[in-house]
N, C-alpha and C. Protein backbone atom coordinates (compact mmCIF):
# COMPACT_ATOMS: atom_id res chain seq x y z
N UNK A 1 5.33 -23.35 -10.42
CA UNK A 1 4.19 -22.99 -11.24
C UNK A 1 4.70 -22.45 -12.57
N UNK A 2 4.07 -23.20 -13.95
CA UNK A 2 4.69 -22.48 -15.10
C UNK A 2 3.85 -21.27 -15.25
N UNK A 3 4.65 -20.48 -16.14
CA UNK A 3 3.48 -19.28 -16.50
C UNK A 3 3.62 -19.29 -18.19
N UNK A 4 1.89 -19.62 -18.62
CA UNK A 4 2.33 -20.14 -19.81
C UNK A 4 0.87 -18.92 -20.55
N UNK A 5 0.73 -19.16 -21.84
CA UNK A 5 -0.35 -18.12 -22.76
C UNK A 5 -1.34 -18.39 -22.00
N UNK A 6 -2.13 -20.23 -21.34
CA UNK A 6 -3.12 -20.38 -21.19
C UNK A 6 -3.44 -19.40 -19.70
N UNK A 7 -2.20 -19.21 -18.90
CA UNK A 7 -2.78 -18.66 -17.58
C UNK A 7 -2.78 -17.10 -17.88
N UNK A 8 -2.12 -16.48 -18.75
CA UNK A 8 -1.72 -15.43 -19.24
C UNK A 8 -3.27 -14.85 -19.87
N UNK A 9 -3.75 -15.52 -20.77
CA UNK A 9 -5.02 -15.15 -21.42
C UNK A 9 -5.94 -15.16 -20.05
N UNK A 10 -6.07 -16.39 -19.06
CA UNK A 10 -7.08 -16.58 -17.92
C UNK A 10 -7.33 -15.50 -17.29
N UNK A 11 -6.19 -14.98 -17.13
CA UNK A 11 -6.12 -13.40 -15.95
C UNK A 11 -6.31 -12.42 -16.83
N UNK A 12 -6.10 -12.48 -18.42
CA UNK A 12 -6.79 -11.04 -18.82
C UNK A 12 -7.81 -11.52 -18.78
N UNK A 13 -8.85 -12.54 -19.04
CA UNK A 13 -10.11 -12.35 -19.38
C UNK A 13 -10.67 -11.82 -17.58
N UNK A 14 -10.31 -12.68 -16.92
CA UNK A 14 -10.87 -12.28 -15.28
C UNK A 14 -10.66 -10.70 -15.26
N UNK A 15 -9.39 -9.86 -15.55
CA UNK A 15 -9.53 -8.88 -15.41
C UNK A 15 -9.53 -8.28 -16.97
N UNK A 16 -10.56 -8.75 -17.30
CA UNK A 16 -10.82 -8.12 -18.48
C UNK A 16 -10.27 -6.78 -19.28
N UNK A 17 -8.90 -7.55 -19.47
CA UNK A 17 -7.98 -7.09 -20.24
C UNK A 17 -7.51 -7.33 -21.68
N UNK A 18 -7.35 -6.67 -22.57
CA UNK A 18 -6.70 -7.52 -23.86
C UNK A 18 -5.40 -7.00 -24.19
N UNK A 19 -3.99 -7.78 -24.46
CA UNK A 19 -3.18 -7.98 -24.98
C UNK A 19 -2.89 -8.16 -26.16
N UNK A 20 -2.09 -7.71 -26.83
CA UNK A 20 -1.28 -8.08 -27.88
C UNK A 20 0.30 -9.33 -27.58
N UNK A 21 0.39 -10.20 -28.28
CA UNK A 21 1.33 -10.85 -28.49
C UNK A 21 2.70 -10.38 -27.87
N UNK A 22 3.14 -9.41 -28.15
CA UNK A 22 4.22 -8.46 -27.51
C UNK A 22 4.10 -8.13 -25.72
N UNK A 23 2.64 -7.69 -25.60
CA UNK A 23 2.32 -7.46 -24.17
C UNK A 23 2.21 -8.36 -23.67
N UNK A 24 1.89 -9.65 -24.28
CA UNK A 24 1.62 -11.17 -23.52
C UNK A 24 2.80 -11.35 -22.98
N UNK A 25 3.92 -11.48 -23.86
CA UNK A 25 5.15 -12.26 -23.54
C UNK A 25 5.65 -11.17 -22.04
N UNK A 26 6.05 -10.11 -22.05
CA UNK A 26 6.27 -8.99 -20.92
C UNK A 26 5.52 -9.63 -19.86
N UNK A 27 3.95 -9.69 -19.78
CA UNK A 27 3.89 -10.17 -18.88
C UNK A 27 4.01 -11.54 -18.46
N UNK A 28 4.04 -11.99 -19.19
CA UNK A 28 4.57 -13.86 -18.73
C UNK A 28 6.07 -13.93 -17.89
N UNK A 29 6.67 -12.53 -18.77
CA UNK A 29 7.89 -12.56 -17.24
C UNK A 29 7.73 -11.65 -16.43
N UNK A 30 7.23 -10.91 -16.40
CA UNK A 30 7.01 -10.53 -15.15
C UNK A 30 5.89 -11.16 -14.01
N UNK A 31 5.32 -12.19 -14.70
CA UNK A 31 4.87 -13.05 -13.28
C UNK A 31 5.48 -13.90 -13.00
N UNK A 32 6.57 -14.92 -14.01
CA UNK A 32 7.55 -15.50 -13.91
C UNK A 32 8.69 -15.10 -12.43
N UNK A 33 9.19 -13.88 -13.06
CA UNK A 33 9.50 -13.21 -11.77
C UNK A 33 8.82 -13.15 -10.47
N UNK A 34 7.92 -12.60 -10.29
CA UNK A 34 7.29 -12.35 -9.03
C UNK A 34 7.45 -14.09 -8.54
N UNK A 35 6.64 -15.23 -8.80
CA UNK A 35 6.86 -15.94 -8.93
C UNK A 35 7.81 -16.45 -8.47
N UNK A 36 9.02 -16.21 -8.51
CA UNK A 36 10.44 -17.08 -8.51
C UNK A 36 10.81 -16.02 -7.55
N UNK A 37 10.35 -14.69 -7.24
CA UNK A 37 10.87 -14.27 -5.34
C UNK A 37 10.05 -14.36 -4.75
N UNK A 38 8.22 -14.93 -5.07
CA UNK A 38 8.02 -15.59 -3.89
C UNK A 38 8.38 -16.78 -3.26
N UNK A 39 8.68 -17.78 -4.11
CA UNK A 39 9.82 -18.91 -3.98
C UNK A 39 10.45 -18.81 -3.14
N UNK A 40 11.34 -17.74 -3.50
CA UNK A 40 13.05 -17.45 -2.87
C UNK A 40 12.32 -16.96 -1.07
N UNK A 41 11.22 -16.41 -1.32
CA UNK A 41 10.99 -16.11 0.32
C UNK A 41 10.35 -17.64 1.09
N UNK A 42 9.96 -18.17 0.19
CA UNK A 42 10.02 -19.04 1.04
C UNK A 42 11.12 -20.06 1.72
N UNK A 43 11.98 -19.38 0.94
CA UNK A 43 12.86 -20.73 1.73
C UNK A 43 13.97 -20.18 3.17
N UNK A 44 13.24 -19.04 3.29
CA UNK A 44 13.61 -18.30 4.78
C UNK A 44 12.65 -18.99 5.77
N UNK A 45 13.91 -19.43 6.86
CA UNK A 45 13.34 -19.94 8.06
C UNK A 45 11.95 -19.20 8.60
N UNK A 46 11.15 -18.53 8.96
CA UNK A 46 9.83 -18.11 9.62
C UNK A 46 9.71 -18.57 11.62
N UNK A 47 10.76 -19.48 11.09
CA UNK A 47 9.88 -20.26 12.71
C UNK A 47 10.38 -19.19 13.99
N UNK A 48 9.29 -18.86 14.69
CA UNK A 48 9.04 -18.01 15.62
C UNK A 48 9.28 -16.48 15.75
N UNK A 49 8.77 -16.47 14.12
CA UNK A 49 8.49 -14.94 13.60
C UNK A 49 7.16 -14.67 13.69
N UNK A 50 6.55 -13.50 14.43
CA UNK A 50 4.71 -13.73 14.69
C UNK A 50 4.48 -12.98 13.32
N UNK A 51 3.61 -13.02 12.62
CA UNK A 51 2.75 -12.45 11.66
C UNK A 51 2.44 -11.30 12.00
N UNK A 52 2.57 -9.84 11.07
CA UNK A 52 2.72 -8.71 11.23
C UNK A 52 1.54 -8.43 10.23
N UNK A 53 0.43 -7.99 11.27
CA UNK A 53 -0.41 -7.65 11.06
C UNK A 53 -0.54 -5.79 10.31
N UNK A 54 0.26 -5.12 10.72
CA UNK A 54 0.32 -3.49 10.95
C UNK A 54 1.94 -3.28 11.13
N UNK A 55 2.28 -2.28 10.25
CA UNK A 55 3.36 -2.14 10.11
C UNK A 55 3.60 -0.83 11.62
N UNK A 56 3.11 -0.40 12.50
CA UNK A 56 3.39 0.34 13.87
C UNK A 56 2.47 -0.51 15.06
N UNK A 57 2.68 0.01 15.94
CA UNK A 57 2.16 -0.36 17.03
C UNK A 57 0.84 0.04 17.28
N UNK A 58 0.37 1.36 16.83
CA UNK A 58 -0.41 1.90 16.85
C UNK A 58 -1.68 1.93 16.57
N UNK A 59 -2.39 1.62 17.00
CA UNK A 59 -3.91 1.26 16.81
C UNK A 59 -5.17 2.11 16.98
N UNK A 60 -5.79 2.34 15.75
CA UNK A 60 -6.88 2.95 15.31
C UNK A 60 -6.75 4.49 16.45
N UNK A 61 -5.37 5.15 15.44
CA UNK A 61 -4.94 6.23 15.47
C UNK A 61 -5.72 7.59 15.10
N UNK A 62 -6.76 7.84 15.70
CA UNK A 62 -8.07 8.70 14.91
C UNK A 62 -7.85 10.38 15.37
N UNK A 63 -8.13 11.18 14.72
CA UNK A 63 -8.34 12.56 15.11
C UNK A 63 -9.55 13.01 15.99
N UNK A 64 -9.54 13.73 17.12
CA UNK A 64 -11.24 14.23 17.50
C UNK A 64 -11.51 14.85 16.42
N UNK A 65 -12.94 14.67 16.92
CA UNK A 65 -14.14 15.38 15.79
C UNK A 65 -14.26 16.84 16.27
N UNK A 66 -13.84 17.54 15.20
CA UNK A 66 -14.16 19.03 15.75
C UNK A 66 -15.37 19.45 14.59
N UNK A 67 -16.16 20.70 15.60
CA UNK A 67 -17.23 21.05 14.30
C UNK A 67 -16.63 21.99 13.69
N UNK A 68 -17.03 22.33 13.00
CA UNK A 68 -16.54 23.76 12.11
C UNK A 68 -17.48 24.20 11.43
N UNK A 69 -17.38 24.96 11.04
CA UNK A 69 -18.32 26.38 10.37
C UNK A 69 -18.08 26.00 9.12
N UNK A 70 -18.96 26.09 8.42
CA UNK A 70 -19.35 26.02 6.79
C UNK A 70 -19.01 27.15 6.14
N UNK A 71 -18.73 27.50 4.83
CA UNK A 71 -18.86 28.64 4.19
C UNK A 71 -20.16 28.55 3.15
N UNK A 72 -20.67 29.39 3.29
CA UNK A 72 -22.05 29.91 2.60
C UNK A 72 -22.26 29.99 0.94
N UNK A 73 -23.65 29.05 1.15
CA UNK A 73 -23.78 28.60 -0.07
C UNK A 73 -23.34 29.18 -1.34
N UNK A 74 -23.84 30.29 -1.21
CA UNK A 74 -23.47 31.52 -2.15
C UNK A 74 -21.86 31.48 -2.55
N UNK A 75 -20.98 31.43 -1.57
CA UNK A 75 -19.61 30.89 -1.83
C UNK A 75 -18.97 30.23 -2.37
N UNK A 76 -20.06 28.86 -2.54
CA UNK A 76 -19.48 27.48 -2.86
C UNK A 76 -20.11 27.75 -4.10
N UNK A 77 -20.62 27.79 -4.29
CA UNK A 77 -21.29 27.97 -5.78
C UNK A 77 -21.02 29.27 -6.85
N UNK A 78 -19.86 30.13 -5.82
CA UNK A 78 -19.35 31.40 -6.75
C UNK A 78 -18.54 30.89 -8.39
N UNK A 79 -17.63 29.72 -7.51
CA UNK A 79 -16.82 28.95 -8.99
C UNK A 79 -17.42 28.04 -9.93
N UNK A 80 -18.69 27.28 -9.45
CA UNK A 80 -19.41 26.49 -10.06
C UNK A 80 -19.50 26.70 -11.95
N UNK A 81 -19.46 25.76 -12.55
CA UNK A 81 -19.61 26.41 -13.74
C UNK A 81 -20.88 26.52 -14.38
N UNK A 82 -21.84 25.93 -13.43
CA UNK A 82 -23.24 25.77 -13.69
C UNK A 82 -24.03 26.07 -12.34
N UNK A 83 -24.66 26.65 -12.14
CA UNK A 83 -25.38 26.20 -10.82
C UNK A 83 -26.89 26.85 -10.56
N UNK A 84 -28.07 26.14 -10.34
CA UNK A 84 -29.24 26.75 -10.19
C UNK A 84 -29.74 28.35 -9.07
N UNK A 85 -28.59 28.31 -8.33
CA UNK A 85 -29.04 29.10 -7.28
C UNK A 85 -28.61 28.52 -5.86
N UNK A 86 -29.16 27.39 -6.18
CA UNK A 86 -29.11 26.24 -4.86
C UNK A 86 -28.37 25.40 -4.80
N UNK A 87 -28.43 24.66 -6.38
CA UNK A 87 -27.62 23.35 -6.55
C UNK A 87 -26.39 23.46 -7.29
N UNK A 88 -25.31 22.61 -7.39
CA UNK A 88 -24.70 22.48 -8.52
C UNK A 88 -25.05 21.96 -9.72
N UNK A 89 -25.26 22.59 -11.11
CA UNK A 89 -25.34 21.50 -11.80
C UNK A 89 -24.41 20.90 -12.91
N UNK A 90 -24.67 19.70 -13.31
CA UNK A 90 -23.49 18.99 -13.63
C UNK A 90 -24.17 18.15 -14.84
N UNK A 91 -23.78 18.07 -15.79
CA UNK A 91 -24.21 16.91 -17.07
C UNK A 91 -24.88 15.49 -16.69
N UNK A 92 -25.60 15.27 -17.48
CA UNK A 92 -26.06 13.89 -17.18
C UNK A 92 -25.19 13.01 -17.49
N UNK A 93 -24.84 11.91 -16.68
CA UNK A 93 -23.88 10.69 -17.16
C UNK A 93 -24.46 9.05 -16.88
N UNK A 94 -25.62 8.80 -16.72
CA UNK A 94 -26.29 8.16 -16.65
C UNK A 94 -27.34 8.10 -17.27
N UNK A 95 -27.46 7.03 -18.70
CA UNK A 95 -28.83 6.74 -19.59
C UNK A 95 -29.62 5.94 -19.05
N UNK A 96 -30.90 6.37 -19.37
CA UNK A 96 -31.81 5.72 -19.26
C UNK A 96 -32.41 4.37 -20.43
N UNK A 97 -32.27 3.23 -19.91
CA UNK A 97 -32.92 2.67 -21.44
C UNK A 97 -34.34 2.18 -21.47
């Protein structure tokens, strides 16, 4: 696979990125690279290596649920830098149009 400006520009626009000329070329080798050791892995035998799903054995390794005790509202809202009494409050960051 070459890695050329046209695939270079394709993937910033998908990830809507913009480059400069300088940053283009950097990354053209560094996918170049990646590129050329996924290559190189492929040309390792595989046959009757199973697919490694999970790097341990261990499966859906979970903690019990313990309850615990809350600390009181009044508490949580001692550091607040705003707060009604009840709520936190916090700036609007969502316009309306």
């Amino acid at each position: 696979m070459e890695v050329n400006d046209a695939l270079v520009q394709n993937l910033a626009n998908l990830a809507r990125l913009q480059f400069n000329e300088q940053e283009k070329e950097i990354i053209k080798g560094d996918l170049q690279r990646m590129i050329h050791f996924v290559d190189k892995l492929n040309e390792l035998d595989t046959t009757g290596v199973e697919p490694l799903l999970h790097m341990t054995d261990a499966i859906n390794v979970l903690r019990e649920d313990v309850v615990k005790g809350s600390i009181p509202r009044e508490e949580a809202l001692k550091n607040a830098p705003d707060s009604d009494g009840t709520f936190f409050k916090v700036p609007k960051v969502i316009k309306k149009d």
